[in-house]
N, C-alpha and C. Protein backbone atom coordinates (compact mmCIF):
# COMPACT_ATOMS: atom_id res chain seq x y z
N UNK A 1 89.21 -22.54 -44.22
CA UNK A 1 89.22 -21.81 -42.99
C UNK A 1 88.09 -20.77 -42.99
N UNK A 2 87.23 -19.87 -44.14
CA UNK A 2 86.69 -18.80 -44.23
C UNK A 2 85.36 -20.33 -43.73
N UNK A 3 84.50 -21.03 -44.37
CA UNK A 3 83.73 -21.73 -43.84
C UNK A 3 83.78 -21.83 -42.10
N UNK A 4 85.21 -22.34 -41.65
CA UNK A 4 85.00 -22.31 -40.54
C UNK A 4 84.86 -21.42 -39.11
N UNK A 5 85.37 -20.01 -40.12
CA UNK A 5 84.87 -18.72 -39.12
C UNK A 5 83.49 -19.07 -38.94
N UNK A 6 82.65 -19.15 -40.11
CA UNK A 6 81.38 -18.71 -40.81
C UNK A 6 80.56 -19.67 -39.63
N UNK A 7 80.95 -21.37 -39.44
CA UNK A 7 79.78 -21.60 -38.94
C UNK A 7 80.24 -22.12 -37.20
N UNK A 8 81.12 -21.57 -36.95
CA UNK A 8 81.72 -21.64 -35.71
C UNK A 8 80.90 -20.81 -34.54
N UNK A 9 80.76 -19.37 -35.05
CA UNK A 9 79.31 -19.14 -34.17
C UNK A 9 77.78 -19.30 -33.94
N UNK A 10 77.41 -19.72 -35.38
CA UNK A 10 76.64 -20.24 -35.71
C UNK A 10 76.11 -21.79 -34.97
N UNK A 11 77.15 -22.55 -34.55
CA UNK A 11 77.43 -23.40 -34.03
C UNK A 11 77.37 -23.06 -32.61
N UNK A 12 78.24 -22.36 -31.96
CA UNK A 12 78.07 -21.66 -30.44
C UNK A 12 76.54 -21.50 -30.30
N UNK A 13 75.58 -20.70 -30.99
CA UNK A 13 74.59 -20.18 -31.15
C UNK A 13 73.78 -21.34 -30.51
N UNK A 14 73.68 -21.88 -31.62
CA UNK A 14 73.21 -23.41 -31.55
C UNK A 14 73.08 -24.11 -30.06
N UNK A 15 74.19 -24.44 -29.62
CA UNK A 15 74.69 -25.18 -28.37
C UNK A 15 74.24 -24.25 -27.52
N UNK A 16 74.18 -22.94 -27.00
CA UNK A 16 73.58 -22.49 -26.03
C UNK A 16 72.13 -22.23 -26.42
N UNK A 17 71.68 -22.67 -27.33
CA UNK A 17 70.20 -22.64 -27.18
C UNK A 17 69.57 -23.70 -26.57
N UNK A 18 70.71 -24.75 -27.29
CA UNK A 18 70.12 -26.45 -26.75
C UNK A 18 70.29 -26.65 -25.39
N UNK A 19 71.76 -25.66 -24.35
CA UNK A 19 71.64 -25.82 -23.45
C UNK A 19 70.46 -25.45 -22.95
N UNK A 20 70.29 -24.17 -23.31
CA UNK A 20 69.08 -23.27 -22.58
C UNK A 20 67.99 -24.24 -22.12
N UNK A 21 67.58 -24.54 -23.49
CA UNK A 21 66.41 -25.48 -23.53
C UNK A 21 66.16 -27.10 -22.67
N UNK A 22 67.62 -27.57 -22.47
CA UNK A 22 67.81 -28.89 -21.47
C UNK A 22 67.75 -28.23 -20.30
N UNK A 23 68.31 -27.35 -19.91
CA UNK A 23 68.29 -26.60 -18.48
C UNK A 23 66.92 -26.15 -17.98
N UNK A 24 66.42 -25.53 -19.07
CA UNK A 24 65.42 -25.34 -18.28
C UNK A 24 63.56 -26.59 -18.50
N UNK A 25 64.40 -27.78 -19.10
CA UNK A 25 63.25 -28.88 -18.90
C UNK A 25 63.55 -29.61 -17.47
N UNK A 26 64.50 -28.99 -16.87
CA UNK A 26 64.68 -29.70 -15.45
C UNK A 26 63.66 -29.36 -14.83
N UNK A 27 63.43 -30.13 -14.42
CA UNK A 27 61.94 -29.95 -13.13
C UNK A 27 62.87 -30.36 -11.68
N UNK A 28 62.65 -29.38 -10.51
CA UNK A 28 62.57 -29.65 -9.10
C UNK A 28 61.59 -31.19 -8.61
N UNK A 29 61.84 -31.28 -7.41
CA UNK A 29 60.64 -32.57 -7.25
C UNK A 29 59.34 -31.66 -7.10
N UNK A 30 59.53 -30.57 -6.98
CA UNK A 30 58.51 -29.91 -5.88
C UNK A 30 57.87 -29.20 -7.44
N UNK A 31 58.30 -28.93 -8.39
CA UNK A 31 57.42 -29.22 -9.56
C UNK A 31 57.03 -30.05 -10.20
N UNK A 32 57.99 -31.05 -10.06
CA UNK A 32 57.19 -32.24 -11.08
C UNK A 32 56.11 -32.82 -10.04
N UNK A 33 55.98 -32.59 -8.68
CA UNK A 33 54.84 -32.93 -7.82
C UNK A 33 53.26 -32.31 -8.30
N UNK A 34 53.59 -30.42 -8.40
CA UNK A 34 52.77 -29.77 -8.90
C UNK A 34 52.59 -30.14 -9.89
N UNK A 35 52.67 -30.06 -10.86
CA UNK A 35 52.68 -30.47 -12.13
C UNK A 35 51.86 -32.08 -11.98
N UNK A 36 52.23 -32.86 -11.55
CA UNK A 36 51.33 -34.00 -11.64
C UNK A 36 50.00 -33.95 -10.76
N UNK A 37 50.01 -33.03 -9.95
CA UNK A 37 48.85 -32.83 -8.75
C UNK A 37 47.70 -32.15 -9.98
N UNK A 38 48.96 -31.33 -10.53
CA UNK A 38 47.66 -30.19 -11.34
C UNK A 38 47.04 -31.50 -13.30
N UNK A 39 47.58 -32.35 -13.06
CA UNK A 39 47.37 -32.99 -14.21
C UNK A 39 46.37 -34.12 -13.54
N UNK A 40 46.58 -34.83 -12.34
CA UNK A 40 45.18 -35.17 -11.74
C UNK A 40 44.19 -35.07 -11.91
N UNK A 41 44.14 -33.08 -11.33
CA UNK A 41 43.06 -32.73 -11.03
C UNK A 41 42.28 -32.34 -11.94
N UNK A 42 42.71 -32.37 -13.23
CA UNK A 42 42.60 -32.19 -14.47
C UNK A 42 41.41 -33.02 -14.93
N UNK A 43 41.73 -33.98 -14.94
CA UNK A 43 41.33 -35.83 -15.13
C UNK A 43 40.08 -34.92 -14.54
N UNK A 44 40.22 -35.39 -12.99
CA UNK A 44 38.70 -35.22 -11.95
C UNK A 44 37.95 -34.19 -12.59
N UNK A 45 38.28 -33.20 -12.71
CA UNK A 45 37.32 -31.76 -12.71
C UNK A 45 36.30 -32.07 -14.26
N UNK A 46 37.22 -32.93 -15.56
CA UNK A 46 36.61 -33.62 -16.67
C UNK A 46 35.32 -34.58 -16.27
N UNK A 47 35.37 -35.32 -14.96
CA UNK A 47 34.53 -36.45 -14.65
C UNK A 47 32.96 -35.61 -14.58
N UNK A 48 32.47 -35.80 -15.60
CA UNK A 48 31.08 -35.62 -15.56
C UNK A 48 29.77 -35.84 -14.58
N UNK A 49 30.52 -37.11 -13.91
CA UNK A 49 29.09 -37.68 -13.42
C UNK A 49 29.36 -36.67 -12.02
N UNK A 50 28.73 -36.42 -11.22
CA UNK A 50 29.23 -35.58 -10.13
C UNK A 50 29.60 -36.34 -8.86
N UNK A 51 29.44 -37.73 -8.48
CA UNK A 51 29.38 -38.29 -7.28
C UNK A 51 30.77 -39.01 -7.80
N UNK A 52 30.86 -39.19 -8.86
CA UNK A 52 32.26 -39.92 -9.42
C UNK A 52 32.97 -38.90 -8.89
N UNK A 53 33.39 -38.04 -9.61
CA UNK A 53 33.77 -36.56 -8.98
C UNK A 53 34.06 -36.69 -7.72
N UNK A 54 33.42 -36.61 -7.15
CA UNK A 54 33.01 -36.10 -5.76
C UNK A 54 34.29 -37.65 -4.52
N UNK A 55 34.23 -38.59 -5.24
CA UNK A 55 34.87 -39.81 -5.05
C UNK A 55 35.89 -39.61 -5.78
N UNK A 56 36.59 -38.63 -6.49
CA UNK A 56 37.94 -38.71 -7.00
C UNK A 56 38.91 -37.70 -5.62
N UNK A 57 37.61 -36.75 -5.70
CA UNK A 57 38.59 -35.60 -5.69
C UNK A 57 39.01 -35.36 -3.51
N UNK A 58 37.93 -36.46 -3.19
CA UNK A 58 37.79 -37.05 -2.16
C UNK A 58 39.43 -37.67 -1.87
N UNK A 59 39.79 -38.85 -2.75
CA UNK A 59 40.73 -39.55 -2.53
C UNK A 59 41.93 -38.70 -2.88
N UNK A 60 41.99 -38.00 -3.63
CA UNK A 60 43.22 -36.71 -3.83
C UNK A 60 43.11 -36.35 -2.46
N UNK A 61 42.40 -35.65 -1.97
CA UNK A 61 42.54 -34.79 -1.06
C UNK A 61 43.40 -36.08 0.52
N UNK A 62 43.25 -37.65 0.20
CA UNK A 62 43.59 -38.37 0.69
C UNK A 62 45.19 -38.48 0.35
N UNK A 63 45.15 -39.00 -0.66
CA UNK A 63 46.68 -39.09 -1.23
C UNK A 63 47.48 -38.00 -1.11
N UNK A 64 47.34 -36.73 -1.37
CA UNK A 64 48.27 -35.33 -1.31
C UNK A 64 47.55 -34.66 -0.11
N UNK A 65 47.67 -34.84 1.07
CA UNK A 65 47.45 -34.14 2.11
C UNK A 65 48.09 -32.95 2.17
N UNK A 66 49.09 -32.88 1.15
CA UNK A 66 49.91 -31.73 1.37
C UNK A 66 50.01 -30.89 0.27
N UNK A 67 49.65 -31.24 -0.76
CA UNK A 67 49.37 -30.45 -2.25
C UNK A 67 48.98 -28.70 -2.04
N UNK A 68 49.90 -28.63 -3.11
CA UNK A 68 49.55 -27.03 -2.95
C UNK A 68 47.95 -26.84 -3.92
N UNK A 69 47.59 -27.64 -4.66
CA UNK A 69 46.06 -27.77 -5.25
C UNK A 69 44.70 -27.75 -3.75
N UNK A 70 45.21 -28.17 -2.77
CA UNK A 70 44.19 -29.04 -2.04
C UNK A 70 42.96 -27.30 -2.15
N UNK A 71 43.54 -26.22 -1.71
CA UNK A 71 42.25 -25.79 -2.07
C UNK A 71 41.48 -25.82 -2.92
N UNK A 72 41.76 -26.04 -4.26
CA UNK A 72 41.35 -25.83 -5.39
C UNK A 72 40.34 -27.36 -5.70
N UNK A 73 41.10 -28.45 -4.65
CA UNK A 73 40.35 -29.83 -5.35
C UNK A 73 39.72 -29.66 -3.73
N UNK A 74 39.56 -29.13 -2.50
CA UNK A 74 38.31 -28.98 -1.68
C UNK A 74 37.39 -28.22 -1.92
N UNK A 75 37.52 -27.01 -2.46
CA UNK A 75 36.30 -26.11 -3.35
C UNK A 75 35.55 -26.92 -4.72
N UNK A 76 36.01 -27.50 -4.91
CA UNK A 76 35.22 -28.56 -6.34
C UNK A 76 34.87 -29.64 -5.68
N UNK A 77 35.15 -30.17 -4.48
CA UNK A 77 34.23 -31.26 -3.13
C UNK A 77 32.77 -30.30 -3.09
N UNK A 78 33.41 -29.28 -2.38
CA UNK A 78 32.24 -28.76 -1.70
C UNK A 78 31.48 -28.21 -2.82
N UNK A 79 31.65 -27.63 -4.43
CA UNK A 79 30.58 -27.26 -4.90
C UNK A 79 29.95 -28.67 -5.59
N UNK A 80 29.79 -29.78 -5.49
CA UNK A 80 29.43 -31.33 -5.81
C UNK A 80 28.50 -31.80 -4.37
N UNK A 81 28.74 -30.65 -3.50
CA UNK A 81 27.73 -30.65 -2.24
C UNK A 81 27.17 -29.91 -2.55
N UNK A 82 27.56 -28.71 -3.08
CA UNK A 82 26.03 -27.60 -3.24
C UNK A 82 25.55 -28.01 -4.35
N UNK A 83 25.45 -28.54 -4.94
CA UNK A 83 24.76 -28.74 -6.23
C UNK A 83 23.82 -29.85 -5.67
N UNK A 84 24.08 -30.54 -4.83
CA UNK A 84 23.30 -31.47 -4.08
C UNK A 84 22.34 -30.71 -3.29
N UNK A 85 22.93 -30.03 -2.68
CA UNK A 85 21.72 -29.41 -1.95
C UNK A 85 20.91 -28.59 -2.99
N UNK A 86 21.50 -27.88 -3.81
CA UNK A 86 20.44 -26.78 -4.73
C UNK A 86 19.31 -28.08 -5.07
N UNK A 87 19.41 -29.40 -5.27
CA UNK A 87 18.96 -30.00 -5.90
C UNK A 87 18.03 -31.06 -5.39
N UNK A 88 18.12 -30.44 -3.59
CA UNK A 88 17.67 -31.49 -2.45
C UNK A 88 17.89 -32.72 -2.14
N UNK A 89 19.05 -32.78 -2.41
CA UNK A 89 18.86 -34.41 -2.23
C UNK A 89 19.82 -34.53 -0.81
N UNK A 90 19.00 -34.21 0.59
CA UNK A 90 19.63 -33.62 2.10
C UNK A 90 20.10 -35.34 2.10
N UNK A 91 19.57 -36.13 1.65
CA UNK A 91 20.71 -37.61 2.18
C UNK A 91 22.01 -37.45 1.61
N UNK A 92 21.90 -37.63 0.28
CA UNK A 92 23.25 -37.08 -0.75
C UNK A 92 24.18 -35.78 0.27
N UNK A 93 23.85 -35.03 0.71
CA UNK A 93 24.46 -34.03 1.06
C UNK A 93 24.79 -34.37 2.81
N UNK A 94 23.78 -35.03 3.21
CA UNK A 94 24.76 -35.45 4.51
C UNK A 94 25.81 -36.58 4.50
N UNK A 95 25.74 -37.23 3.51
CA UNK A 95 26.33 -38.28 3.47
C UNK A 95 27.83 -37.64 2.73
N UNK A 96 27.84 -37.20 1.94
CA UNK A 96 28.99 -36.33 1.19
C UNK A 96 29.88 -35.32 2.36
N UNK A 97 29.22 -34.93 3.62
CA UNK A 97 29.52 -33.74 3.53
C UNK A 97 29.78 -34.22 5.19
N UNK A 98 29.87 -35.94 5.34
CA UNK A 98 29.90 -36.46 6.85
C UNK A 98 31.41 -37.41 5.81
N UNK A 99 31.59 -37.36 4.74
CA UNK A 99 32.51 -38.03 4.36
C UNK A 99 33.92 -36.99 4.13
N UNK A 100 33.48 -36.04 4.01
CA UNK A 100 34.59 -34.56 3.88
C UNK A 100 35.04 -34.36 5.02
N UNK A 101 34.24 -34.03 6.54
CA UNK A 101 34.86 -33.98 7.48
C UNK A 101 35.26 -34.87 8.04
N UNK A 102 35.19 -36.49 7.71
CA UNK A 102 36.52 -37.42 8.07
C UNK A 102 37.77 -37.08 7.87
N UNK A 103 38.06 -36.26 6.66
CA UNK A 103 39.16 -36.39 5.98
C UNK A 103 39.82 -34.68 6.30
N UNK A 104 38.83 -33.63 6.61
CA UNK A 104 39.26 -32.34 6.72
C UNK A 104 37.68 -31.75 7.43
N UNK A 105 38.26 -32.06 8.50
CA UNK A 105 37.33 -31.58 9.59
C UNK A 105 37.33 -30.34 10.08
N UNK A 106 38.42 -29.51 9.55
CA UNK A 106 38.79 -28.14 10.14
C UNK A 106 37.75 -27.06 8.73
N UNK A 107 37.20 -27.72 8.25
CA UNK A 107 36.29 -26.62 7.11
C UNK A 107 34.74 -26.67 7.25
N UNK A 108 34.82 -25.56 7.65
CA UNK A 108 33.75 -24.58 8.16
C UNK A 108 32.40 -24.63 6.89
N UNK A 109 32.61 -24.44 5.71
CA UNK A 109 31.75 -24.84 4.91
C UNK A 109 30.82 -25.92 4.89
N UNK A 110 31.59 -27.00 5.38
CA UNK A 110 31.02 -28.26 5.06
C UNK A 110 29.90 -28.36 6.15
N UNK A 111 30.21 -27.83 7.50
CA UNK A 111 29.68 -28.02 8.47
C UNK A 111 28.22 -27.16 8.19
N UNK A 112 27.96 -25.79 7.06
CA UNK A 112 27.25 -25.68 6.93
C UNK A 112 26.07 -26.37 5.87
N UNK A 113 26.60 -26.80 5.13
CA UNK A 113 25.48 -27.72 4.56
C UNK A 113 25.25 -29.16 5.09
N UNK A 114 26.14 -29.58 6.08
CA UNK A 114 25.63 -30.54 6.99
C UNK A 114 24.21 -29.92 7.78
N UNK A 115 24.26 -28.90 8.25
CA UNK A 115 23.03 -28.14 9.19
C UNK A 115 22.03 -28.14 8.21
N UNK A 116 22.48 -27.42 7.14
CA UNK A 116 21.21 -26.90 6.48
C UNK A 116 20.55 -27.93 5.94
N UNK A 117 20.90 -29.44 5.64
CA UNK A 117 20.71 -30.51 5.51
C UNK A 117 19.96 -31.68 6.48
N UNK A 118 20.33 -31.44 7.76
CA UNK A 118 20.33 -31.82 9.24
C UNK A 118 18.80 -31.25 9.20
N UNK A 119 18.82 -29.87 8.84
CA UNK A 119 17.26 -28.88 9.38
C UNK A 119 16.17 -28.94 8.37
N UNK A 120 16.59 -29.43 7.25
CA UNK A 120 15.72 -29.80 6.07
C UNK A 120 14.71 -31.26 6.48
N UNK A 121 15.86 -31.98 7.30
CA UNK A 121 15.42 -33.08 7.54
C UNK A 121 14.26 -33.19 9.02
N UNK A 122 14.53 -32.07 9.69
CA UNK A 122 13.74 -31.79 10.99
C UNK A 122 14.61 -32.24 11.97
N UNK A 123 16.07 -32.38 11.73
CA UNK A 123 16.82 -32.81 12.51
C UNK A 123 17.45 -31.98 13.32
N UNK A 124 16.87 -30.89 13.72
CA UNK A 124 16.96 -29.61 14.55
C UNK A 124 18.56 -29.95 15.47
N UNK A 125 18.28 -31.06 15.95
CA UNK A 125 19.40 -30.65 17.58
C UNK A 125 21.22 -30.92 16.93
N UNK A 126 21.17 -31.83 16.04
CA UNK A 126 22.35 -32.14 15.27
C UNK A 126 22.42 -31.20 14.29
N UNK A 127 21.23 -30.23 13.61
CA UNK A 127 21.47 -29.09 12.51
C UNK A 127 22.01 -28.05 13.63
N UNK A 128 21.50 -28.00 14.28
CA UNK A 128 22.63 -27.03 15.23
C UNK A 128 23.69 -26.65 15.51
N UNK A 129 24.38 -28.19 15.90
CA UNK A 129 25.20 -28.54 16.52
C UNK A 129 26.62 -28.61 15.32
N UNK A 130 25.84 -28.90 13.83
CA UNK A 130 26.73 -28.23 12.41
C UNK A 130 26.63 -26.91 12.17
N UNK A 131 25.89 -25.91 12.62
CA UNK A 131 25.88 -25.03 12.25
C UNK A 131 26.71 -24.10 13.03
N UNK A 132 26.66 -24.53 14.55
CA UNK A 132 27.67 -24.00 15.72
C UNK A 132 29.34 -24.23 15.27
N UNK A 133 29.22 -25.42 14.51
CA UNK A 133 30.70 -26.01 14.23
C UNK A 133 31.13 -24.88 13.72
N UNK A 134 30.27 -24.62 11.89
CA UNK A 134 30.38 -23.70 11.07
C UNK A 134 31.06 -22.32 11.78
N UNK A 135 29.97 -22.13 12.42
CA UNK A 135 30.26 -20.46 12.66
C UNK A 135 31.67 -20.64 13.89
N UNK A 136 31.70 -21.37 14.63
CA UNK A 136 32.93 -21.13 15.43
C UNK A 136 34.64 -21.43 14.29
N UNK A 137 34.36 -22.11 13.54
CA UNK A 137 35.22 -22.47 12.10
C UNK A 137 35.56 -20.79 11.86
N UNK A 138 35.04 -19.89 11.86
CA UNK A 138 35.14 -19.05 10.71
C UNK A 138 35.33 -19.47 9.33
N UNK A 139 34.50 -19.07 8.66
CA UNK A 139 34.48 -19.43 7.01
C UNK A 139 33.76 -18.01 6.46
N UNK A 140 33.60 -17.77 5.50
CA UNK A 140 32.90 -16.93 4.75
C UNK A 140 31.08 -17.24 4.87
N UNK A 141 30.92 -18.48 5.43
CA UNK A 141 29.57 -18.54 5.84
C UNK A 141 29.10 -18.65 7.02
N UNK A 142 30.19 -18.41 7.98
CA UNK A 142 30.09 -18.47 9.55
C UNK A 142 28.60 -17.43 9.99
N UNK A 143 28.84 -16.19 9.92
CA UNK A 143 28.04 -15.25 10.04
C UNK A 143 26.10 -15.60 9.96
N UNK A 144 26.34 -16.14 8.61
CA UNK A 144 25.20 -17.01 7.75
C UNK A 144 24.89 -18.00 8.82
N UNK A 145 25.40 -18.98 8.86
CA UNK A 145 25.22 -19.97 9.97
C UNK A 145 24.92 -19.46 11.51
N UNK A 146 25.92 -18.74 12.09
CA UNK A 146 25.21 -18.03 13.52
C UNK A 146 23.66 -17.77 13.09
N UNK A 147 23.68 -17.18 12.23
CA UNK A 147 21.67 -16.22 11.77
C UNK A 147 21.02 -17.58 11.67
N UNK A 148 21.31 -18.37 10.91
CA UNK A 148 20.59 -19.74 11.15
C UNK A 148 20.53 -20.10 12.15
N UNK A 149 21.85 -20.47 12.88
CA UNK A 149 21.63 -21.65 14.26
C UNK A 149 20.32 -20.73 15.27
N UNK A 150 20.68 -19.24 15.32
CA UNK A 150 19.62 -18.30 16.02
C UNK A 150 17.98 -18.61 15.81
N UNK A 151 17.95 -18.83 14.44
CA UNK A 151 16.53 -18.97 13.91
C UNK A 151 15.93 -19.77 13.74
N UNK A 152 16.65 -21.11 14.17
CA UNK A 152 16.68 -22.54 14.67
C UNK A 152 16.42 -22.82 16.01
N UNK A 153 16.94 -22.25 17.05
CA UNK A 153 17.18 -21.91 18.39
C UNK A 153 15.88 -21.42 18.64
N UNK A 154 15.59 -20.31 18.63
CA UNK A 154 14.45 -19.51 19.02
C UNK A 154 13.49 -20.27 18.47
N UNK A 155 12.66 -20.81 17.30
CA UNK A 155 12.36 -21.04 16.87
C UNK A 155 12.00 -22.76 17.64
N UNK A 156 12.33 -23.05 18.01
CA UNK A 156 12.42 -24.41 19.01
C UNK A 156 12.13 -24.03 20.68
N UNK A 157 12.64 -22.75 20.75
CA UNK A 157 12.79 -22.36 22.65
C UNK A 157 12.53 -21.10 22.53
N UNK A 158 12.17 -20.35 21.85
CA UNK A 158 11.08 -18.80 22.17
C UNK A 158 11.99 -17.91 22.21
N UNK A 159 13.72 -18.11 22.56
CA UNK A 159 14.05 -17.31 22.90
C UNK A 159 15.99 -17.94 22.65
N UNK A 160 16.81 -17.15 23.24
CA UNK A 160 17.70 -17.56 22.39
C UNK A 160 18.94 -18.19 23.93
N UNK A 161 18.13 -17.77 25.26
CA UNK A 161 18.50 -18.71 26.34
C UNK A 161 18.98 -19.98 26.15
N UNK A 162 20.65 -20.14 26.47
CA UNK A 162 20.82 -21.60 26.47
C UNK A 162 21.77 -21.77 25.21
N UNK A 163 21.56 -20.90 24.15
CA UNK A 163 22.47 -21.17 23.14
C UNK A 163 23.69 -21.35 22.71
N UNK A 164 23.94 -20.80 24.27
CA UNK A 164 25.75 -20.92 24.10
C UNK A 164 26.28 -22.20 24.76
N UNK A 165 25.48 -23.05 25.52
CA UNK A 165 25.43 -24.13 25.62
C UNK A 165 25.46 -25.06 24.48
N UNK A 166 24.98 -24.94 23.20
CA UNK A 166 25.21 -25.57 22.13
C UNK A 166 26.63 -25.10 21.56
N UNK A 167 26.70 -23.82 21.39
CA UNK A 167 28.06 -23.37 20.89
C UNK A 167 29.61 -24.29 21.48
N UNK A 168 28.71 -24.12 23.13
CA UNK A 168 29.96 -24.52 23.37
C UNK A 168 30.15 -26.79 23.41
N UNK A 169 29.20 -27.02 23.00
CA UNK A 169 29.48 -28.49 23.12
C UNK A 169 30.34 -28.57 21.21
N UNK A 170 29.13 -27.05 20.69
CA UNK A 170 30.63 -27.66 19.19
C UNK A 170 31.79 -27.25 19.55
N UNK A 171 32.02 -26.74 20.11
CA UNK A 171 33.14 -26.40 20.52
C UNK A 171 34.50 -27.45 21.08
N UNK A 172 33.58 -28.11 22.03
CA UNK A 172 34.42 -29.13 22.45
C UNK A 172 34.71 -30.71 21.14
N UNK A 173 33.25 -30.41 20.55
CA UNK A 173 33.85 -31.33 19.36
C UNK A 173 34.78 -31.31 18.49
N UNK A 174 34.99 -30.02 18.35
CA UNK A 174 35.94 -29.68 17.18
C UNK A 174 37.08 -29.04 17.91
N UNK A 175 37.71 -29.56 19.07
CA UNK A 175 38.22 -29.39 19.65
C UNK A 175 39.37 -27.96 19.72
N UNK A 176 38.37 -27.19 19.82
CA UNK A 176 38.76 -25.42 20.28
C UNK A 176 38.34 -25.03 21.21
């Protein structure tokens, strides 16, 4: 009987640790979702080549439309566009960045390195017409983009007459 005082709590001890520990390997769906979104993106962000990349994190953003990651795997889209542009390659970057707004057309970023890409190319009336997107988007580069589309504008017509006529046809594209 003295043994069985001895390992009787010892034993209790035991069993609520093991509970502890089964209880809390339960996963919700809504973590084991995260949890696999964030083990994905894992994979992608490893992919070296950058257009591979750029084609993973593409189709995530397809498959989990609703992921609580999606900012995190649309900011690693769009810097696989700036690295394109730092690097000129304005086909690479319109083509990347005309394949992003199929899929998430409401980001204002993209629309600016479409322009600045568009205007590299001498493609003035469509670099505009991304750059109007941009700045009516609000983004952190909206501001940036208005000073462009302006210096684009004038720069073509002397003067800045007429410009809200462009504003407003992005406008109607991006339907605001």
């Amino acid at each position: 009987m003295g043994i069985t005082k001895k390992i009787l709590p010892v034993l209790g001890i035991i069993l609520c640790f093991a509970a502890a520990r089964a209880w809390a390997q339960e996963e919700t769906p809504a973590e084991t979702q995260y949890r696999e979104d964030y083990e994905r993106y894992q994979k992608i962000a490893a992919i070296k080549e950058p257009m591979k990349r750029a084609d993973e994190l593409l189709q995530f953003l397809k498959d989990r439309p609703d992921s609580k990651l999606n900012g995190t795997v649309q900011s690693g889209y769009l810097y696989v566009v700036q690295e394109q542009a730092t690097a000129t390659k304005w086909d690479v970057v319109i083509a990347q960045s005309e394949r992003f707004i199929r899929v998430r057309p409401k980001v204002g970023e993209t629309y600016w390195f479409l322009g600045r890409a568009f205007s590299e190319q001498k493609k003035l009336d469509v670099a505009m017409i991304a750059l109007a997107k941009c700045y009516l988007l609000k983004c952190p580069v909206s501001a940036k983009a208005k000073q462009y589309l302006d210096y684009l504008y004038k720069g073509q017509r002397g003067n800045l007459v007429g410009l809200e006529k462009i504003i407003q046809k992005a406008r109607e594209e991006i339907g605001g």
